[in-house]
C-alpha atoms as a PDB file:
ATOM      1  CA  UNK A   1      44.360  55.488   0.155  1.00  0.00           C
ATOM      2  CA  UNK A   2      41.113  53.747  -0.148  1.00  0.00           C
ATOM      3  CA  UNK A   3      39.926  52.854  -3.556  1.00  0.00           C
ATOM      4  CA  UNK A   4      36.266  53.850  -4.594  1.00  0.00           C
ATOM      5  CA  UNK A   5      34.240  51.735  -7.007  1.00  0.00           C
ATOM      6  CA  UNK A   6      32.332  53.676  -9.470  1.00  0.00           C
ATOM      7  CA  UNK A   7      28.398  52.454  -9.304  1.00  0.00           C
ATOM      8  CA  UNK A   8      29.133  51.575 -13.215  1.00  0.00           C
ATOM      9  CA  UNK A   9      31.672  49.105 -12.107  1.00  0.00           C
ATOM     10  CA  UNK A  10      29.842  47.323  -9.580  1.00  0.00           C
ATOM     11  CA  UNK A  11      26.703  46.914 -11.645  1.00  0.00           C
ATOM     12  CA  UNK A  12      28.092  46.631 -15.225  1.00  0.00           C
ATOM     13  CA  UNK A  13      28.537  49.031 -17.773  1.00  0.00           C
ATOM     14  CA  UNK A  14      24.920  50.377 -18.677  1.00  0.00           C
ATOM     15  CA  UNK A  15      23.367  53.432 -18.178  1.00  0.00           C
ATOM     16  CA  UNK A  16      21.515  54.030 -15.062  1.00  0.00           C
ATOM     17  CA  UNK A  17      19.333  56.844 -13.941  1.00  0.00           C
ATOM     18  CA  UNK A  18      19.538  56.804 -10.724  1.00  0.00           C
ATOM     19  CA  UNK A  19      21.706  55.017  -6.955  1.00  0.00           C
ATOM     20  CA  UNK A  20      17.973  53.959  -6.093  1.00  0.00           C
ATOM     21  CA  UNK A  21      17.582  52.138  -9.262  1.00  0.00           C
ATOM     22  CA  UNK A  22      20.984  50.400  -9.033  1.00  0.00           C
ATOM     23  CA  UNK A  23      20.189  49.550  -5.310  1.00  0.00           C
ATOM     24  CA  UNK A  24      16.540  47.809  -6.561  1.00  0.00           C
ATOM     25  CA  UNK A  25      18.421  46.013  -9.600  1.00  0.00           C
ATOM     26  CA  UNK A  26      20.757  44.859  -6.670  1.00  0.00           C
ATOM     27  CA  UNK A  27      18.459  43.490  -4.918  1.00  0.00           C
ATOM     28  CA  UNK A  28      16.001  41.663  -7.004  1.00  0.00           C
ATOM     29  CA  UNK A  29      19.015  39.772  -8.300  1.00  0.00           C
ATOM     30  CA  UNK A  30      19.872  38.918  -5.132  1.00  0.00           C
ATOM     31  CA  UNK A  31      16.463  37.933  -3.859  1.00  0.00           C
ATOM     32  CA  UNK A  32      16.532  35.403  -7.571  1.00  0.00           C
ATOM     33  CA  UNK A  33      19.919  33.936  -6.040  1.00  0.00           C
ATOM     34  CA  UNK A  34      18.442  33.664  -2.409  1.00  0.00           C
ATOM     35  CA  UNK A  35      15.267  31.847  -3.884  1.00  0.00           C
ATOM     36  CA  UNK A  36      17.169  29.924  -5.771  1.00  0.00           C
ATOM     37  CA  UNK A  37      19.533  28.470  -3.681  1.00  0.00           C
ATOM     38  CA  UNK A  38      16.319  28.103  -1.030  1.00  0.00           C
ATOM     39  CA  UNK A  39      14.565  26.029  -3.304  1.00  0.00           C
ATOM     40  CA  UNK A  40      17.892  23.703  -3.584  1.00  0.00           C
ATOM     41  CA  UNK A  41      17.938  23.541   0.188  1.00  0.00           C
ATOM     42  CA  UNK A  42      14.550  22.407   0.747  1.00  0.00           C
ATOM     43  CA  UNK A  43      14.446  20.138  -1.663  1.00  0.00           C
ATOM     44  CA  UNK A  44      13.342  16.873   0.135  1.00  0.00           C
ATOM     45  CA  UNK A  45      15.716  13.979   0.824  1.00  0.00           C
ATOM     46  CA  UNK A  46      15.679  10.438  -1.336  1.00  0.00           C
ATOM     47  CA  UNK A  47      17.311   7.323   0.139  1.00  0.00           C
ATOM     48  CA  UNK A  48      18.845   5.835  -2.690  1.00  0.00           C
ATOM     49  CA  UNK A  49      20.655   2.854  -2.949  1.00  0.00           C
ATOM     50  CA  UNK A  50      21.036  -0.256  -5.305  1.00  0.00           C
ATOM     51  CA  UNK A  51      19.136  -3.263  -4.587  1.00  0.00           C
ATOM     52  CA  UNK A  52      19.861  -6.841  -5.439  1.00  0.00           C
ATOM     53  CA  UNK A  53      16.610  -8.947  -6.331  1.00  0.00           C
ATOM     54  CA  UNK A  54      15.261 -12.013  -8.642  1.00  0.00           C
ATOM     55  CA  UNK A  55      14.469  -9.978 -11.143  1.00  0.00           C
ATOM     56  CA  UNK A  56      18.140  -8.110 -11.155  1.00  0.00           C
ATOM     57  CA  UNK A  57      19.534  -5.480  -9.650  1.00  0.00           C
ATOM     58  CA  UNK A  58      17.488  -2.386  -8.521  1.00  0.00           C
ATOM     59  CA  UNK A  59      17.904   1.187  -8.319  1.00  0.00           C
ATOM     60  CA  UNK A  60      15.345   2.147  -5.528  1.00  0.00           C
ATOM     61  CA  UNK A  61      14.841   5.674  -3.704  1.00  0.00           C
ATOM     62  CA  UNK A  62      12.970   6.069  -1.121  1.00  0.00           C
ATOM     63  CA  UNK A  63      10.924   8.986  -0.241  1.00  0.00           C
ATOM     64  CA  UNK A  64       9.254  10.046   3.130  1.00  0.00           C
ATOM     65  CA  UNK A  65       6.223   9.292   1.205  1.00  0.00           C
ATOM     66  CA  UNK A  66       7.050   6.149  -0.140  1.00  0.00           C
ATOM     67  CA  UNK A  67       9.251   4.256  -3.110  1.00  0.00           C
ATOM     68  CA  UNK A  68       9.576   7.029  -5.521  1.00  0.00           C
ATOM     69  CA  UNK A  69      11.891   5.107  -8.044  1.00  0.00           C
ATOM     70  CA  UNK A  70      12.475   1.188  -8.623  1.00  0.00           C
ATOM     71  CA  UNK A  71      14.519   1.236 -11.880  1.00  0.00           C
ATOM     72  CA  UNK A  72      16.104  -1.658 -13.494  1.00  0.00           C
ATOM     73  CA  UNK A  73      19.720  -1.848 -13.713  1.00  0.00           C
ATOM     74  CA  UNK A  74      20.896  -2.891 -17.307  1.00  0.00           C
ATOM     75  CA  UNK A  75      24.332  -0.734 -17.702  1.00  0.00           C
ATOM     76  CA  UNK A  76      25.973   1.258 -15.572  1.00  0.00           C
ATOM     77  CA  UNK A  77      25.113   4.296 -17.421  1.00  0.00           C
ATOM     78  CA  UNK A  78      21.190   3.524 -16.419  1.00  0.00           C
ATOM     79  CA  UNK A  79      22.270   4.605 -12.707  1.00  0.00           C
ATOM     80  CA  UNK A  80      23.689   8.407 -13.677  1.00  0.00           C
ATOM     81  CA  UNK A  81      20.371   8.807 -15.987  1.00  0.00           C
ATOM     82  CA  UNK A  82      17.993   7.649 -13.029  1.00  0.00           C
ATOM     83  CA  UNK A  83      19.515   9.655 -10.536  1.00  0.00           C
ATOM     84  CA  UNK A  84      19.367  12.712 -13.049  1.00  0.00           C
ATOM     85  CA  UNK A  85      15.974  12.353 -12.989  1.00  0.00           C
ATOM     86  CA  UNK A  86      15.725  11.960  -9.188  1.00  0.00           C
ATOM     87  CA  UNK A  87      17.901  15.243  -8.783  1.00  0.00           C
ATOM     88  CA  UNK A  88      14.842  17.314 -10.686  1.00  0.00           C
ATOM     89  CA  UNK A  89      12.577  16.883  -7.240  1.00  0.00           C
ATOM     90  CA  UNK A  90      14.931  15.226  -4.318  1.00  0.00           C
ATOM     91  CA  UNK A  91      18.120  15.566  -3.042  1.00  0.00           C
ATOM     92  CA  UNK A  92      19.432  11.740  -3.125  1.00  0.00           C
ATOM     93  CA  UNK A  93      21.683  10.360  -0.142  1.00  0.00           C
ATOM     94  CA  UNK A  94      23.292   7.011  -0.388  1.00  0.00           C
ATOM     95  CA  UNK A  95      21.546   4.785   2.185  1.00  0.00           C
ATOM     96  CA  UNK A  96      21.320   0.960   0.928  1.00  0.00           C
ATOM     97  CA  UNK A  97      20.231  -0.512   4.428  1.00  0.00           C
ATOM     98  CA  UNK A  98      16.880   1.356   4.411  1.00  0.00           C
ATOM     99  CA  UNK A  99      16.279   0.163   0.458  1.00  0.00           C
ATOM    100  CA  UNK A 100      17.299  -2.645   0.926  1.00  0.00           C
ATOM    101  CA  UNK A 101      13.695  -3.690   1.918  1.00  0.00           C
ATOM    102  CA  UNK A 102      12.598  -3.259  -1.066  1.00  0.00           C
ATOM    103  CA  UNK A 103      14.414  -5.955  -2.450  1.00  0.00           C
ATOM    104  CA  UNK A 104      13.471  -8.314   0.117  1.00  0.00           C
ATOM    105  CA  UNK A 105       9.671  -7.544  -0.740  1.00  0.00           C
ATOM    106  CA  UNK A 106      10.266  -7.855  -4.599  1.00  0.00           C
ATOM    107  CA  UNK A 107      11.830 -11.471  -3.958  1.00  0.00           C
ATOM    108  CA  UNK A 108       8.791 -12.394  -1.694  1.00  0.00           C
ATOM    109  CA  UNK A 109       6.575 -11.207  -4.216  1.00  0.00           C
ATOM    110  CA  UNK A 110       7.948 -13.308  -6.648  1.00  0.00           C
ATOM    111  CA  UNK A 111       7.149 -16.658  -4.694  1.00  0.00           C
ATOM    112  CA  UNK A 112       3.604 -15.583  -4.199  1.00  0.00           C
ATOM    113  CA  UNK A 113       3.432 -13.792  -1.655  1.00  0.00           C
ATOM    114  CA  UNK A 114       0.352 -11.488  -2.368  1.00  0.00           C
ATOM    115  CA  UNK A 115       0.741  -8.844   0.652  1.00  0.00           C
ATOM    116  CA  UNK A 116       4.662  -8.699   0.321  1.00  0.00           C
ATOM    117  CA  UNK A 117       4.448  -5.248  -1.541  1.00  0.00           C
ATOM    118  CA  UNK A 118       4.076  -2.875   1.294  1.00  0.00           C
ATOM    119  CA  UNK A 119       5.875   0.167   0.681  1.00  0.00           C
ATOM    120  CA  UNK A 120       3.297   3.246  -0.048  1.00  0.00           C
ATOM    121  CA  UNK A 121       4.094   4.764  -3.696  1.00  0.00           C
ATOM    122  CA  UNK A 122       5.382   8.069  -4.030  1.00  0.00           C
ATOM    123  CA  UNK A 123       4.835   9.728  -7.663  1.00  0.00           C
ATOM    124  CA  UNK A 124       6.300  12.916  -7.445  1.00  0.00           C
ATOM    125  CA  UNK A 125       8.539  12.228 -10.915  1.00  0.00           C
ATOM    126  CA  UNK A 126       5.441  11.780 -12.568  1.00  0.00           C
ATOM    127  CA  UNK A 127       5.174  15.397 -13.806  1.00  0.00           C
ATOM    128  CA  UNK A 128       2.953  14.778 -16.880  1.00  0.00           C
ATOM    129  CA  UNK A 129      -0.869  14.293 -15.732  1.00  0.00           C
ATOM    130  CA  UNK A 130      -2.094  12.377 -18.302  1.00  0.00           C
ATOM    131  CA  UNK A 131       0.607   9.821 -17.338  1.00  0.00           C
ATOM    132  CA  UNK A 132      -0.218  10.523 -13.509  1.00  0.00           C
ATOM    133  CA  UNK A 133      -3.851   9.616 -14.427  1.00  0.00           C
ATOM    134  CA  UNK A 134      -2.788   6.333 -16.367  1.00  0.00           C
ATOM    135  CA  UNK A 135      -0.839   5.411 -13.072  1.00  0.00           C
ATOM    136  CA  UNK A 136      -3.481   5.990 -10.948  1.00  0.00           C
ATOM    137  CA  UNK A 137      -6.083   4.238 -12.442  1.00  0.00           C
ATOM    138  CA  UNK A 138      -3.483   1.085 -13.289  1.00  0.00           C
ATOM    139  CA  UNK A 139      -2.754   0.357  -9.569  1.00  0.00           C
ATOM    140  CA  UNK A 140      -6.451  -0.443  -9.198  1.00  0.00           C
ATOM    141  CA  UNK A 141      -5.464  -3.310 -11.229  1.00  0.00           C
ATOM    142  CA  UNK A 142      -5.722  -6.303  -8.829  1.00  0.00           C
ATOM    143  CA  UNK A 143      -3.018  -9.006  -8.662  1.00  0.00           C
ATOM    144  CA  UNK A 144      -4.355 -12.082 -10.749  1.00  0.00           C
ATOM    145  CA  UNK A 145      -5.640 -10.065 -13.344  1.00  0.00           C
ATOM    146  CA  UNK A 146      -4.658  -8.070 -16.592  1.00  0.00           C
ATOM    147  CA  UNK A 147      -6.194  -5.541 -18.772  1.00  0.00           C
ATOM    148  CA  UNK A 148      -4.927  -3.880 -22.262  1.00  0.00           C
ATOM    149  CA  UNK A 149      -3.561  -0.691 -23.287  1.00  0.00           C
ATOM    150  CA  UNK A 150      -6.951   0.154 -25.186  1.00  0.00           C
ATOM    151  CA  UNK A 151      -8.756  -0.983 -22.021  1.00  0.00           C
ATOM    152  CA  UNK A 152      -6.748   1.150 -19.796  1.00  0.00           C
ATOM    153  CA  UNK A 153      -7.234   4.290 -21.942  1.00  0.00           C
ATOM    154  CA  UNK A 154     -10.982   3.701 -21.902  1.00  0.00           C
ATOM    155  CA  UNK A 155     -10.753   3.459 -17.841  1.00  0.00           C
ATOM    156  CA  UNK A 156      -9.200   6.810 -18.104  1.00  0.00           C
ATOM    157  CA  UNK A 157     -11.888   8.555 -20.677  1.00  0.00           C
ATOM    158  CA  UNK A 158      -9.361   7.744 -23.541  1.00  0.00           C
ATOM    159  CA  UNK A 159     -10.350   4.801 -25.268  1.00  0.00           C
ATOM    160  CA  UNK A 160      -7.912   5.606 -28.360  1.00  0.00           C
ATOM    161  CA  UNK A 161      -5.043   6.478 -26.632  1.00  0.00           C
ATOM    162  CA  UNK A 162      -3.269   2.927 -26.931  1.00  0.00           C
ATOM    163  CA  UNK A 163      -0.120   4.486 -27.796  1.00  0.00           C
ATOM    164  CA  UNK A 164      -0.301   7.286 -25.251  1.00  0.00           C
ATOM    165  CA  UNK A 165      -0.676   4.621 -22.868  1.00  0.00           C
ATOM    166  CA  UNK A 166       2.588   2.568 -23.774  1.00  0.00           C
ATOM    167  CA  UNK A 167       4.255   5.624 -23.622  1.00  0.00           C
ATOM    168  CA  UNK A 168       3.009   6.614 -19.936  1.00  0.00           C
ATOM    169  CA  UNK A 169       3.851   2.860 -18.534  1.00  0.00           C
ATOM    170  CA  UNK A 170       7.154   3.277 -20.108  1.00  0.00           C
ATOM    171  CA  UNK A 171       8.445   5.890 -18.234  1.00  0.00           C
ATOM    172  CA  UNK A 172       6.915   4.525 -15.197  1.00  0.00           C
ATOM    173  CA  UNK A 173       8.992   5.488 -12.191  1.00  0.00           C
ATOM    174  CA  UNK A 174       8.000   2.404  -9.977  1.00  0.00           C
ATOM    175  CA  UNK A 175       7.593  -0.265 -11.692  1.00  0.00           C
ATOM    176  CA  UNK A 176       6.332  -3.362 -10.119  1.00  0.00           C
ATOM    177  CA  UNK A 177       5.009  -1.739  -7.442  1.00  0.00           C
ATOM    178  CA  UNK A 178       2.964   0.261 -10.003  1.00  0.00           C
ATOM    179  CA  UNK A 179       2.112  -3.334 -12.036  1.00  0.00           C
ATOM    180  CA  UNK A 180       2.255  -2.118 -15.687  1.00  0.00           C
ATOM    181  CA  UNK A 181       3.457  -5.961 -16.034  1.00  0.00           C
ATOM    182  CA  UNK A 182      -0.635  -5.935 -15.831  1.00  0.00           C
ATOM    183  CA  UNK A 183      -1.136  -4.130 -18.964  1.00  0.00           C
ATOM    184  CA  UNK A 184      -1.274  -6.395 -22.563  1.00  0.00           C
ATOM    185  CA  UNK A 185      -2.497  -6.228 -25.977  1.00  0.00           C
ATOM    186  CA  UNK A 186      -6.346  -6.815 -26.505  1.00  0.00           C
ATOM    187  CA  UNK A 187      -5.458  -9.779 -28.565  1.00  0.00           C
ATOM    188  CA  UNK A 188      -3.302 -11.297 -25.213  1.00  0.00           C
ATOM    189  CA  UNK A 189      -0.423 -11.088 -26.643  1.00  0.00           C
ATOM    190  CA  UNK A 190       2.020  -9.640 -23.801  1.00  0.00           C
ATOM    191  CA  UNK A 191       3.581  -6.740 -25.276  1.00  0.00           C
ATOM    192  CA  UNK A 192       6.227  -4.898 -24.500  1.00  0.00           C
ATOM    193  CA  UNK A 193       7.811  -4.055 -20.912  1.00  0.00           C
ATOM    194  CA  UNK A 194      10.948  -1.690 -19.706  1.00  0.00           C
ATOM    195  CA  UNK A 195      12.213  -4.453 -17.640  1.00  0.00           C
ATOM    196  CA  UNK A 196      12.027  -6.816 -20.657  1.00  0.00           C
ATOM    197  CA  UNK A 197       9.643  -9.392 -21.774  1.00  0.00           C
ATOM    198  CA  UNK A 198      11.437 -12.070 -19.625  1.00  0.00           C
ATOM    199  CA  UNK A 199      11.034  -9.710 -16.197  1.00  0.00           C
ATOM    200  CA  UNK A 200       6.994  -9.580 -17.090  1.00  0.00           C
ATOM    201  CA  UNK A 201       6.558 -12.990 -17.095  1.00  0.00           C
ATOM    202  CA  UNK A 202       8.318 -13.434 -14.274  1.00  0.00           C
ATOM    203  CA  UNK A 203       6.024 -11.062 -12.929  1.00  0.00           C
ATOM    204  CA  UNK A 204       3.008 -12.433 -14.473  1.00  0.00           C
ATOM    205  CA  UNK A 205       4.065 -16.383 -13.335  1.00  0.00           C
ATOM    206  CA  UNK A 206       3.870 -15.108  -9.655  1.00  0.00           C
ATOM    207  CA  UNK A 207       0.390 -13.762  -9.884  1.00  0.00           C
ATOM    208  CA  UNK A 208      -0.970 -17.048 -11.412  1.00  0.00           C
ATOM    209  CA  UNK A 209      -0.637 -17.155 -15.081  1.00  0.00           C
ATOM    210  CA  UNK A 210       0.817 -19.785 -16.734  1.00  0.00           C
ATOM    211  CA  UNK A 211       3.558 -18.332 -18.774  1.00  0.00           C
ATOM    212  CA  UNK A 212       6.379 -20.476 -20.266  1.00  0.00           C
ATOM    213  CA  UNK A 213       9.915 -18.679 -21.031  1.00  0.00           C
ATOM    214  CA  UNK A 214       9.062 -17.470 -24.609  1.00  0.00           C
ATOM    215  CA  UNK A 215       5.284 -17.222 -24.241  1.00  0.00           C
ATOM    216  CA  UNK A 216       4.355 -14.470 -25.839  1.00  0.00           C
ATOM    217  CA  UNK A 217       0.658 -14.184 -25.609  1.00  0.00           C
ATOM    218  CA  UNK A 218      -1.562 -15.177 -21.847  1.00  0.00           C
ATOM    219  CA  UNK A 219      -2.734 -18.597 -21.855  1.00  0.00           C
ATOM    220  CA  UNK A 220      -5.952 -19.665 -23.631  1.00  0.00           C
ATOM    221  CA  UNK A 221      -7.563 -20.616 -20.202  1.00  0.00           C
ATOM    222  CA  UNK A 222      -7.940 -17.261 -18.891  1.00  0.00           C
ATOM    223  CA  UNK A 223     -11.448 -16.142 -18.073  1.00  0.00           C
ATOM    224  CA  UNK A 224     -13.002 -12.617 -19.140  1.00  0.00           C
ATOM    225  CA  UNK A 225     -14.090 -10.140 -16.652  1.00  0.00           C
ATOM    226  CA  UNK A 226     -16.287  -7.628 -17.654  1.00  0.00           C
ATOM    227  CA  UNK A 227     -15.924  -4.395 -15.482  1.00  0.00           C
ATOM    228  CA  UNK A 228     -19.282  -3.222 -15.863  1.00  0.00           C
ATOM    229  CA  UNK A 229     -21.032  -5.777 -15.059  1.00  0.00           C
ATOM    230  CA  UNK A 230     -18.864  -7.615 -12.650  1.00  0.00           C
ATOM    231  CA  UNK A 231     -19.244 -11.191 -14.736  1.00  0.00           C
ATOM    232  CA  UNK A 232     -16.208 -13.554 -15.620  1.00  0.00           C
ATOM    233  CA  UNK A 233     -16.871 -15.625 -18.806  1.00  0.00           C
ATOM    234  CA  UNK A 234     -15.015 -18.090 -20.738  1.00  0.00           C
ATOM    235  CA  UNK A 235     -12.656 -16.897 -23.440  1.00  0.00           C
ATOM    236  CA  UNK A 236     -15.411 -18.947 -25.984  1.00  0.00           C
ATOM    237  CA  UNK A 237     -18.381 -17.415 -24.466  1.00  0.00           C
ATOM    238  CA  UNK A 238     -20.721 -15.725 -26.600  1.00  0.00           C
ATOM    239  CA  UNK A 239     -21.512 -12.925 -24.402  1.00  0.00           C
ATOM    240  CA  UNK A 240     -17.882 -12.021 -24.891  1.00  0.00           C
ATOM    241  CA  UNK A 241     -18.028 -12.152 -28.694  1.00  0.00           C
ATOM    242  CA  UNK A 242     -20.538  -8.946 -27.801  1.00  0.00           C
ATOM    243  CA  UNK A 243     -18.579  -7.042 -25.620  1.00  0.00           C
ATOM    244  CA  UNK A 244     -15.372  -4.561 -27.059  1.00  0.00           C
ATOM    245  CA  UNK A 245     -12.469  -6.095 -25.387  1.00  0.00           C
ATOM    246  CA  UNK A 246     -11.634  -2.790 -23.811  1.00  0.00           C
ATOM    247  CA  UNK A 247     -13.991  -3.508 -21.059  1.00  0.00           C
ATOM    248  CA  UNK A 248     -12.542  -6.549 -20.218  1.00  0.00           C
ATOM    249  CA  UNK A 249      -9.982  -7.320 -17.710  1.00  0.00           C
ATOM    250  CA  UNK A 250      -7.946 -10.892 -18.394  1.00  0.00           C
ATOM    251  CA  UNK A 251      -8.139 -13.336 -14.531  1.00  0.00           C
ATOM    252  CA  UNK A 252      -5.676 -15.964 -14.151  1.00  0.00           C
ATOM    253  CA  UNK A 253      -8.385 -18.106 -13.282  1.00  0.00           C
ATOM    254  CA  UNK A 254     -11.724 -18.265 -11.581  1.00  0.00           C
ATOM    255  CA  UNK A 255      -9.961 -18.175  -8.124  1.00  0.00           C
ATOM    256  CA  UNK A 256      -8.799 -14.645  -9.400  1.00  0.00           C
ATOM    257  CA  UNK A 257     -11.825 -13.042 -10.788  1.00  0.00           C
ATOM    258  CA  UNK A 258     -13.782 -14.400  -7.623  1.00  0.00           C
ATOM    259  CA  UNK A 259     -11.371 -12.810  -5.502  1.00  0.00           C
ATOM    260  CA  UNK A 260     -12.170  -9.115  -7.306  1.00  0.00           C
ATOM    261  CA  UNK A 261     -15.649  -9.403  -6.701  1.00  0.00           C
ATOM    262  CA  UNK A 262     -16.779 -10.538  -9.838  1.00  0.00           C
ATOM    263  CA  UNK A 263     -19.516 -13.341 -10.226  1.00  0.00           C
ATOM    264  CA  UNK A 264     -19.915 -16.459 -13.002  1.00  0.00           C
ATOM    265  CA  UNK A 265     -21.342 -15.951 -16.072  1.00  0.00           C
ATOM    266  CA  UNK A 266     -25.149 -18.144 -16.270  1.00  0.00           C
ATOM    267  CA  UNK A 267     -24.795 -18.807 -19.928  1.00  0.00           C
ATOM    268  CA  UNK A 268     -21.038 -20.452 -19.869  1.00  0.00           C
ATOM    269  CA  UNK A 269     -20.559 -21.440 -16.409  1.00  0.00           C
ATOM    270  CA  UNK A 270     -17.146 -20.597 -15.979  1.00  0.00           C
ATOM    271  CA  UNK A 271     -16.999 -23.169 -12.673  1.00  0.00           C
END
């Protein structure tokens, strides 16, 4: 004898008016599971793997878009919080050979090798837009040179958003590739860094700035770019005593600043 299922006990035990009104509760639950499990499916795939490099080991994924994570590996735990994170867009698949490039450009980086950096950058983690803005505007930040937090807000419309702007390079996704090693204090002291102070002026050493192991602010002989009006200056020069320092962008040297297009100041002679 074949058992039948009251409606009652298929749907739950609440009142219901009508079959046709069980039938549409049916399937709009469904059609939430279907679209559900759909947007699990075509979620888009992340090579992930870890990475050794000078500056420690990596956690890179790789997106068909470009490095969409470069996280530094302190503690094992760091790798189950990173990935996580990745999980929230991409569905992450163990592949070290293909990351393993990004090591290799990292290390040539480090010697000096200005082009080595070639993967595109991917910021689909970056779900906050004030952050995505901060980003954006940060990798126009040329190698050789540095500019502060206040300096970086005001490139952004933000001028006193410091703080905002510590917080957004923080939780930067892709470090190094996105260079918030670039980003000091307006006083040139270096200020902080999620890799570590140590890791920055690594990073900093490589693009020209003479750093020692527990320098803690740039070195006295940088020159002063204004990014108005496209003129380097000497740190002493009085036409930077005039100008808020969150115009300014901080060269290596003159080498640098010539390199970004910027031209000699005529009242300090920088050359």
């Amino acid at each position: 004898m074949v058992k039948v299922m009251k409606m009652e006990t298929l749907v739950g035990s609440a009142a219901i008016d009508s079959p046709e009104e069980v039938i549409q509760g049916l399937l709009l639950r469904s059609s939430a599971k279907l679209d559900k499990a759909l947007e699990r499916v075509r979620r888009p795939q992340a090579a992930v793997g870890v990475v050794k490099s000078k500056l420690g080991d990596l956690l890179v994924a790789l997106s068909a878009s470009g490095i969409v994570l470069n996280h530094y590996i302190e503690q094992s735990s760091d790798v189950a919080a990173a990935l996580s994170k990745l999980r929230l867009q991409f569905d992450p698949v163990e592949d070290r050979p293909v990351v393993t490039a990004v090591g290799e450009e990292v290390d040539r980086y480090l010697t000096g090798a200005a082009n080595a950096l070639r993967h595109h950058v991917d910021l689909t983690l970056v779900g906050n837009p004030f952050q995505k803005k901060v980003l954006d505007k940060l990798e126009a930040v040329p190698r050789g040179a540095l500019i502060s937090y206040q300096g970086l807000g005001a490139a952004i419309g933000s001028a006193s958003s410091a703080r905002a702007v510590g917080n957004a390079l923080h939780n930067n996704p892709v470090p190094i590739y996105v260079p918030c090693h670039r980003v000091i204090a307006s006083d040139g002291r270096i200020g902080g860094y999620g890799g570590g102070p140590g890791r920055k002026r690594q990073l900093l050493r490589s693009e020209g700035f003479a750093l020692g192991d527990g320098a803690v602010k740039v070195p006295d002989n940088v020159v002063w770019g204004h990014r108005t009006t496209q003129i380097f200056c000497r740190a002493s020069c009085r036409a930077v005593a005039r100008v808020g320092r969150g115009r300014m962008l901080f060269f290596a040297d003159q080498k640098a600043a010539r390199q970004a297009g910027l031209r000699p100041c005529k009242i300090c002679r920088p050359d």
